[in-house]
N, C-alpha and C. Protein backbone atom coordinates (compact mmCIF):
# COMPACT_ATOMS: atom_id res chain seq x y z
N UNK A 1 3.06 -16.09 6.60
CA UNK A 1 2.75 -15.73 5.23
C UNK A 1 2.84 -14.21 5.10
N UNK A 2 3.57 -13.75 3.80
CA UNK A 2 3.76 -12.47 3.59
C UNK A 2 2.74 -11.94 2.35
N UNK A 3 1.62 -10.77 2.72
CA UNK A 3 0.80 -10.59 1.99
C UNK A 3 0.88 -9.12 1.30
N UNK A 4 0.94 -8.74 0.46
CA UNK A 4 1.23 -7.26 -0.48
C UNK A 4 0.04 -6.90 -0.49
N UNK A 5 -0.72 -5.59 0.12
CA UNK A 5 -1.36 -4.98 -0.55
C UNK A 5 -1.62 -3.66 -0.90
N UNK A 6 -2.18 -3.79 -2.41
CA UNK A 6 -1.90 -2.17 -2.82
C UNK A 6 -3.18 -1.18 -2.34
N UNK A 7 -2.57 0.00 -1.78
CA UNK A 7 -2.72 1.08 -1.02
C UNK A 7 -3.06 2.28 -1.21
N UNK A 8 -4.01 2.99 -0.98
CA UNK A 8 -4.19 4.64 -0.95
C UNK A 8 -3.37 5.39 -0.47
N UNK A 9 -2.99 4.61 0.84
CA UNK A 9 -2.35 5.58 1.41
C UNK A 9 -1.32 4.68 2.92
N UNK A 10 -0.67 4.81 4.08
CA UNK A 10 0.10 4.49 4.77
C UNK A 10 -0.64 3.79 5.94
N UNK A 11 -1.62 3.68 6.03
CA UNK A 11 -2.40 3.28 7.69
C UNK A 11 -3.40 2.02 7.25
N UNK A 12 -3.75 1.66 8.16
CA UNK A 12 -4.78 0.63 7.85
C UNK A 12 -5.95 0.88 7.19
N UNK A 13 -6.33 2.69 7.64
CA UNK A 13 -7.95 2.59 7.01
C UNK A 13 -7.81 3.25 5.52
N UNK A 14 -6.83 3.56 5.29
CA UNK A 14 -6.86 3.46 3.50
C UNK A 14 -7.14 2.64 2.63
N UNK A 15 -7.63 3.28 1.49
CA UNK A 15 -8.99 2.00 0.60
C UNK A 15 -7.74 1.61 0.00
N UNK A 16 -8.19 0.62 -0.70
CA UNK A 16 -7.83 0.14 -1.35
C UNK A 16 -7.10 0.14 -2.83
N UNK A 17 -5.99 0.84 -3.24
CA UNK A 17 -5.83 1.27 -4.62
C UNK A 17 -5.87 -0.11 -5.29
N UNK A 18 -7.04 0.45 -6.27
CA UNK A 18 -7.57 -0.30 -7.70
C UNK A 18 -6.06 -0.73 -8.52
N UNK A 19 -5.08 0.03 -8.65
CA UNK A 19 -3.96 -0.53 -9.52
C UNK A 19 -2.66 -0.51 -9.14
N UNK A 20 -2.16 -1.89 -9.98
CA UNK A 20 -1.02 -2.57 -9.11
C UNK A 20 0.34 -2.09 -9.31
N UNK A 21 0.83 -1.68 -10.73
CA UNK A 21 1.91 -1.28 -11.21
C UNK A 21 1.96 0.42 -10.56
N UNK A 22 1.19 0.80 -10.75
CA UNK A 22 1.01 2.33 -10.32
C UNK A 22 0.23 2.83 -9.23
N UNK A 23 0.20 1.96 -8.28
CA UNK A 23 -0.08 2.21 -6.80
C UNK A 23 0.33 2.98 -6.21
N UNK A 24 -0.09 3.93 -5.60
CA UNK A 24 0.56 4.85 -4.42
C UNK A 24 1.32 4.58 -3.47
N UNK A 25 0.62 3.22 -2.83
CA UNK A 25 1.24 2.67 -1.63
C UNK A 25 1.50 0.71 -1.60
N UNK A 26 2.19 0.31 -0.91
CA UNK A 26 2.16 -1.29 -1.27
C UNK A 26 2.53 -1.41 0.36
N UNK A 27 1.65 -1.98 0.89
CA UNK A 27 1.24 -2.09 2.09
C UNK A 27 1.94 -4.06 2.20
N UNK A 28 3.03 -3.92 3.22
CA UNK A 28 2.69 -5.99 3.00
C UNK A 28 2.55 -6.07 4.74
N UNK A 29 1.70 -6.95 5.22
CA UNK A 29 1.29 -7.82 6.19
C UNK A 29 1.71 -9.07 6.33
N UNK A 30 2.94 -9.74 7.77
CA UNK A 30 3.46 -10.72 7.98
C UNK A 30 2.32 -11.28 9.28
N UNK A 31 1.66 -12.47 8.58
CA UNK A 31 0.46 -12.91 9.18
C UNK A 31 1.44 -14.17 10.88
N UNK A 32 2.57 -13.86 10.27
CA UNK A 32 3.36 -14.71 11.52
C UNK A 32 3.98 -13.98 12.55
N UNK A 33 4.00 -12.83 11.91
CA UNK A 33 4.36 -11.83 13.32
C UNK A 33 3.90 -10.87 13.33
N UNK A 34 2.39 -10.48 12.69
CA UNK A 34 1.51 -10.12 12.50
C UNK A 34 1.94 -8.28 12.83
N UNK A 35 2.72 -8.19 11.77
CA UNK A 35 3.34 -7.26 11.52
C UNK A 35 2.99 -6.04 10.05
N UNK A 36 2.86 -4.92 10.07
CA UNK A 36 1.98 -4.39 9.05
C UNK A 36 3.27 -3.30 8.92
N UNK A 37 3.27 -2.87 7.27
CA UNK A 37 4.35 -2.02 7.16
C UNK A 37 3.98 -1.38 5.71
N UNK A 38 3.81 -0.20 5.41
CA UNK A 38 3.68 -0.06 4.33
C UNK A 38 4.51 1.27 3.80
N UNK A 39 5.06 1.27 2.38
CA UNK A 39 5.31 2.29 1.60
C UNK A 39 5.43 2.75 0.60
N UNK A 40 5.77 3.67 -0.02
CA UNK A 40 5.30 4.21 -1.24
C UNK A 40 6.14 3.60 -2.31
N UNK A 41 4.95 3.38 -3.05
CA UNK A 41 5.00 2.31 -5.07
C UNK A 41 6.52 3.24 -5.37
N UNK A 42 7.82 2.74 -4.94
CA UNK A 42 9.01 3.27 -6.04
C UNK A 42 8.74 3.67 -7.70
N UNK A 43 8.08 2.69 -8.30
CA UNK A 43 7.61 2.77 -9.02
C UNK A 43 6.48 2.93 -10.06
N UNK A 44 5.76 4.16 -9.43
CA UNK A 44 4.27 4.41 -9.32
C UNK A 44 3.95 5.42 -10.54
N UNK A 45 5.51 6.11 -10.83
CA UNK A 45 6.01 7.15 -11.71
C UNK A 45 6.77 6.69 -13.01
N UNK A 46 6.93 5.74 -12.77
CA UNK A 46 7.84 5.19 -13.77
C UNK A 46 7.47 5.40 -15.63
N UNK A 47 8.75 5.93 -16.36
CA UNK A 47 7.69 5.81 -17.40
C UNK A 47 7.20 4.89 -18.10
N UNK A 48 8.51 3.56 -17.53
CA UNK A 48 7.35 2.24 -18.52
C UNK A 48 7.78 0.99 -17.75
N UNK A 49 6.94 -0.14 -17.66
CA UNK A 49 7.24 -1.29 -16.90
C UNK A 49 7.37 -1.07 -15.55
N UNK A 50 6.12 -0.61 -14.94
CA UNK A 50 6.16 0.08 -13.50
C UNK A 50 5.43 -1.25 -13.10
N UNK A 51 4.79 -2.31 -13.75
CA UNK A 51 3.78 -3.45 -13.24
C UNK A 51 5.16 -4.08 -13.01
N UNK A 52 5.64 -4.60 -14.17
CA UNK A 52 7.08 -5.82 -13.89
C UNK A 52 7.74 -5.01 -12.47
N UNK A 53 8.46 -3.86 -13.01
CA UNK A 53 9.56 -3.84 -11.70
C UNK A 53 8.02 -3.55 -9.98
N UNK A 54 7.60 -3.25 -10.21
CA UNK A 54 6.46 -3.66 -8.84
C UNK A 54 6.51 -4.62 -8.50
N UNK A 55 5.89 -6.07 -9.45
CA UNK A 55 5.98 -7.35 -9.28
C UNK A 55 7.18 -7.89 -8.65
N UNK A 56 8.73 -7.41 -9.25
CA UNK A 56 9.82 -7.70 -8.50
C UNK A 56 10.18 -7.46 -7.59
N UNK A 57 9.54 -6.17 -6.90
CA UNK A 57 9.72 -5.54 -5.08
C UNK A 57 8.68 -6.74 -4.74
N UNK A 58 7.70 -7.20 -5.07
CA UNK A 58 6.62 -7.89 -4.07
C UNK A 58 7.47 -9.33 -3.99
N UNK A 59 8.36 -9.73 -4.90
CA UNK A 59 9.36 -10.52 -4.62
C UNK A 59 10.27 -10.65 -3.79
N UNK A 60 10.89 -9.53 -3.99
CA UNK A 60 12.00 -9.49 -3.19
C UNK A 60 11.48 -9.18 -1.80
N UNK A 61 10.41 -9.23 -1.57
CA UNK A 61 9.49 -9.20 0.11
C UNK A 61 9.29 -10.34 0.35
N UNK A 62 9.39 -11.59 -0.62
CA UNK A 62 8.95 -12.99 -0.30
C UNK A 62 7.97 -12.96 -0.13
N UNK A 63 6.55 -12.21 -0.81
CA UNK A 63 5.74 -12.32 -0.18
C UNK A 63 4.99 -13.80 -1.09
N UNK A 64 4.10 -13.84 -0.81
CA UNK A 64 3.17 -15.69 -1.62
C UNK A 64 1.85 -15.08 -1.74
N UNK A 65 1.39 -13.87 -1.07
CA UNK A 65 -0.04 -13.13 -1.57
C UNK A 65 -0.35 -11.75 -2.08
N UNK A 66 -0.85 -11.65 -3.47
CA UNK A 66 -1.15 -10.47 -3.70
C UNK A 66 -2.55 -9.99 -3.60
N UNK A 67 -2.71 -8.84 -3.19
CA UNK A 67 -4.40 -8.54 -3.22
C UNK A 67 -4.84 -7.02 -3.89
N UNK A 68 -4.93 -6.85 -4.93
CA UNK A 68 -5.45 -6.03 -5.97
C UNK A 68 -6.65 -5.56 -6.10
N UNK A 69 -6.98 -4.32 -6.84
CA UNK A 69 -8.00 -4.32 -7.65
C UNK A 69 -7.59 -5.13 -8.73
N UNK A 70 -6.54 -4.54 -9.86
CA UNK A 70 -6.04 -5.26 -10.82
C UNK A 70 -4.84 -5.34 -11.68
N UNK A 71 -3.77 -6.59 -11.63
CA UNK A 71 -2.57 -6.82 -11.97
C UNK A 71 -2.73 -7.00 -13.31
N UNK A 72 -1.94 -6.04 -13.95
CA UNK A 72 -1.92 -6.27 -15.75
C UNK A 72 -0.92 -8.12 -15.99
N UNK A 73 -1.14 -8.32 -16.97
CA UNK A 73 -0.59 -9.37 -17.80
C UNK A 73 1.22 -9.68 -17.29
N UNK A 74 1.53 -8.55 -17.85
CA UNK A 74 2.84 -8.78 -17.62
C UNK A 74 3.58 -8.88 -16.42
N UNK A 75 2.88 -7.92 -15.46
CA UNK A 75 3.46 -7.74 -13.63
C UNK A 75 2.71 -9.52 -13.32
N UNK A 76 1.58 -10.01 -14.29
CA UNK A 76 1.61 -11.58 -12.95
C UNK A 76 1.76 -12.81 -13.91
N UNK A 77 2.69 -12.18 -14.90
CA UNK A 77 3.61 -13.28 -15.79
C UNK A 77 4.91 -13.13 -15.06
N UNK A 78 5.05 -12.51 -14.63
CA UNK A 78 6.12 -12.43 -13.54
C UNK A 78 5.92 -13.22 -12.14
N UNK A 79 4.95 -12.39 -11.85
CA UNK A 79 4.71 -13.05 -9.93
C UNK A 79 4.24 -14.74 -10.27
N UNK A 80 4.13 -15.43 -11.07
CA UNK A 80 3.24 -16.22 -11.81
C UNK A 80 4.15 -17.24 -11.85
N UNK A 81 5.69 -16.79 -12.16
CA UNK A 81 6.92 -17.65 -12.17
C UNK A 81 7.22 -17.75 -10.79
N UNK A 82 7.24 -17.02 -10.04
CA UNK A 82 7.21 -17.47 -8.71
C UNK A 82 6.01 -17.87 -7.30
N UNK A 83 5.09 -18.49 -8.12
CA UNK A 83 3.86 -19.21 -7.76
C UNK A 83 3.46 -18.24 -6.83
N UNK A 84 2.87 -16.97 -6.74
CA UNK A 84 3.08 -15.64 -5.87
C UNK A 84 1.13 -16.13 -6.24
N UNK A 85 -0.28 -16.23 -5.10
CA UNK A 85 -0.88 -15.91 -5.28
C UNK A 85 -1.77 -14.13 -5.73
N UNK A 86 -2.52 -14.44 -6.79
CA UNK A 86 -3.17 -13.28 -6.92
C UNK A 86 -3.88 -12.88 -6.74
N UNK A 87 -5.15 -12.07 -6.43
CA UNK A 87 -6.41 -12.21 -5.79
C UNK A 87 -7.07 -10.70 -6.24
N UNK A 88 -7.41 -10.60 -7.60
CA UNK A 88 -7.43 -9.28 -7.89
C UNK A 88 -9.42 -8.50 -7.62
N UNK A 89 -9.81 -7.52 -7.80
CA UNK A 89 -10.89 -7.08 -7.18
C UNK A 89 -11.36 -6.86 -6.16
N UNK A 90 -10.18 -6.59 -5.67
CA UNK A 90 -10.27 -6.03 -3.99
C UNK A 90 -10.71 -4.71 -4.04
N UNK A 91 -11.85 -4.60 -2.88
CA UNK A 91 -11.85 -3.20 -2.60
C UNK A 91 -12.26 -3.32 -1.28
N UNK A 92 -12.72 -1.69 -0.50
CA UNK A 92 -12.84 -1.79 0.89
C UNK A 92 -11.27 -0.84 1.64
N UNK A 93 -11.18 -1.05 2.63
CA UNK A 93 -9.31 -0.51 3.17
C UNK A 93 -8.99 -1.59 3.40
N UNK A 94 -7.56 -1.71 3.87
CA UNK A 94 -6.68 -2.31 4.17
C UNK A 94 -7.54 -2.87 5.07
N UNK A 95 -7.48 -2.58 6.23
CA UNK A 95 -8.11 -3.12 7.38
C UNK A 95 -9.22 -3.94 7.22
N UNK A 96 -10.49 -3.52 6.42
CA UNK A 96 -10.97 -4.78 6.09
C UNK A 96 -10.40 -5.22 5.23
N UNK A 97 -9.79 -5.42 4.43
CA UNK A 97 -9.44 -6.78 3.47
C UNK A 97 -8.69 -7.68 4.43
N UNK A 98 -7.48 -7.17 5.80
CA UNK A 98 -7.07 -7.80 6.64
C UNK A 98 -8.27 -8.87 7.35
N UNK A 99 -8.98 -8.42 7.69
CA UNK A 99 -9.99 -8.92 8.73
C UNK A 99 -10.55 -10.06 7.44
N UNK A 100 -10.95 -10.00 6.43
CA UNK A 100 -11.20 -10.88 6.10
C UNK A 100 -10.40 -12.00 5.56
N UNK A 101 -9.22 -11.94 5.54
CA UNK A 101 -8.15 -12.36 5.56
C UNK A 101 -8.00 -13.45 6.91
N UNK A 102 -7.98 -12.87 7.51
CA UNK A 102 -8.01 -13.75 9.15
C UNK A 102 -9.15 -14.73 9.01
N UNK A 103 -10.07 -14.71 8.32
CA UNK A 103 -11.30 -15.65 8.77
C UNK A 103 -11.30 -16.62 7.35
């Protein structure tokens, strides 16, 4: 399973960025080869529809989990067509949201 999450920053112990379209970082975790990779929101700057085209990189990662503070309307009317779980009100770092993830 391929899991997206949005990022402060590049390492595990970065918190958690609160927003999805305009994230700093989009961190995804392959729980099958338990593989961690993260980098910076292409579209974090964008001047409009930075949620949609976000939503479409977390696609084109195949990923099936998102974990947020919070995905506007339109970025998970998107992920939404491709049955992409959402899981918004995350906080904490990466690393814990991983760990609880595992259990």
């Amino acid at each position: 399973m391929k899991v997206v999450i949005t990022s402060s920053g590049l390492d595990l112990d970065s918190a958690i960025d609160p927003k999805f379209g305009r994230c700093a970082y989009l961190a995804l975790f392959d729980t099958d080869s338990n593989t961690f990779n993260a980098t910076a929101n292409p579209f974090q700057d964008a001047r409009g529809g930075a949620g949609t085209q976000t939503a479409q990189w977390v696609l084109n990662q195949n990923a099936t989990v998102l974990l947020t503070g919070h995905c506007g309307p339109k970025a998970s009317a998107v992920l939404n067509t491709e049955n992409i779980r959402i899981v918004e009100g995350i906080t904490g770092t990466v690393r814990e949201v991983l760990a609880q993830l595992a259990h």
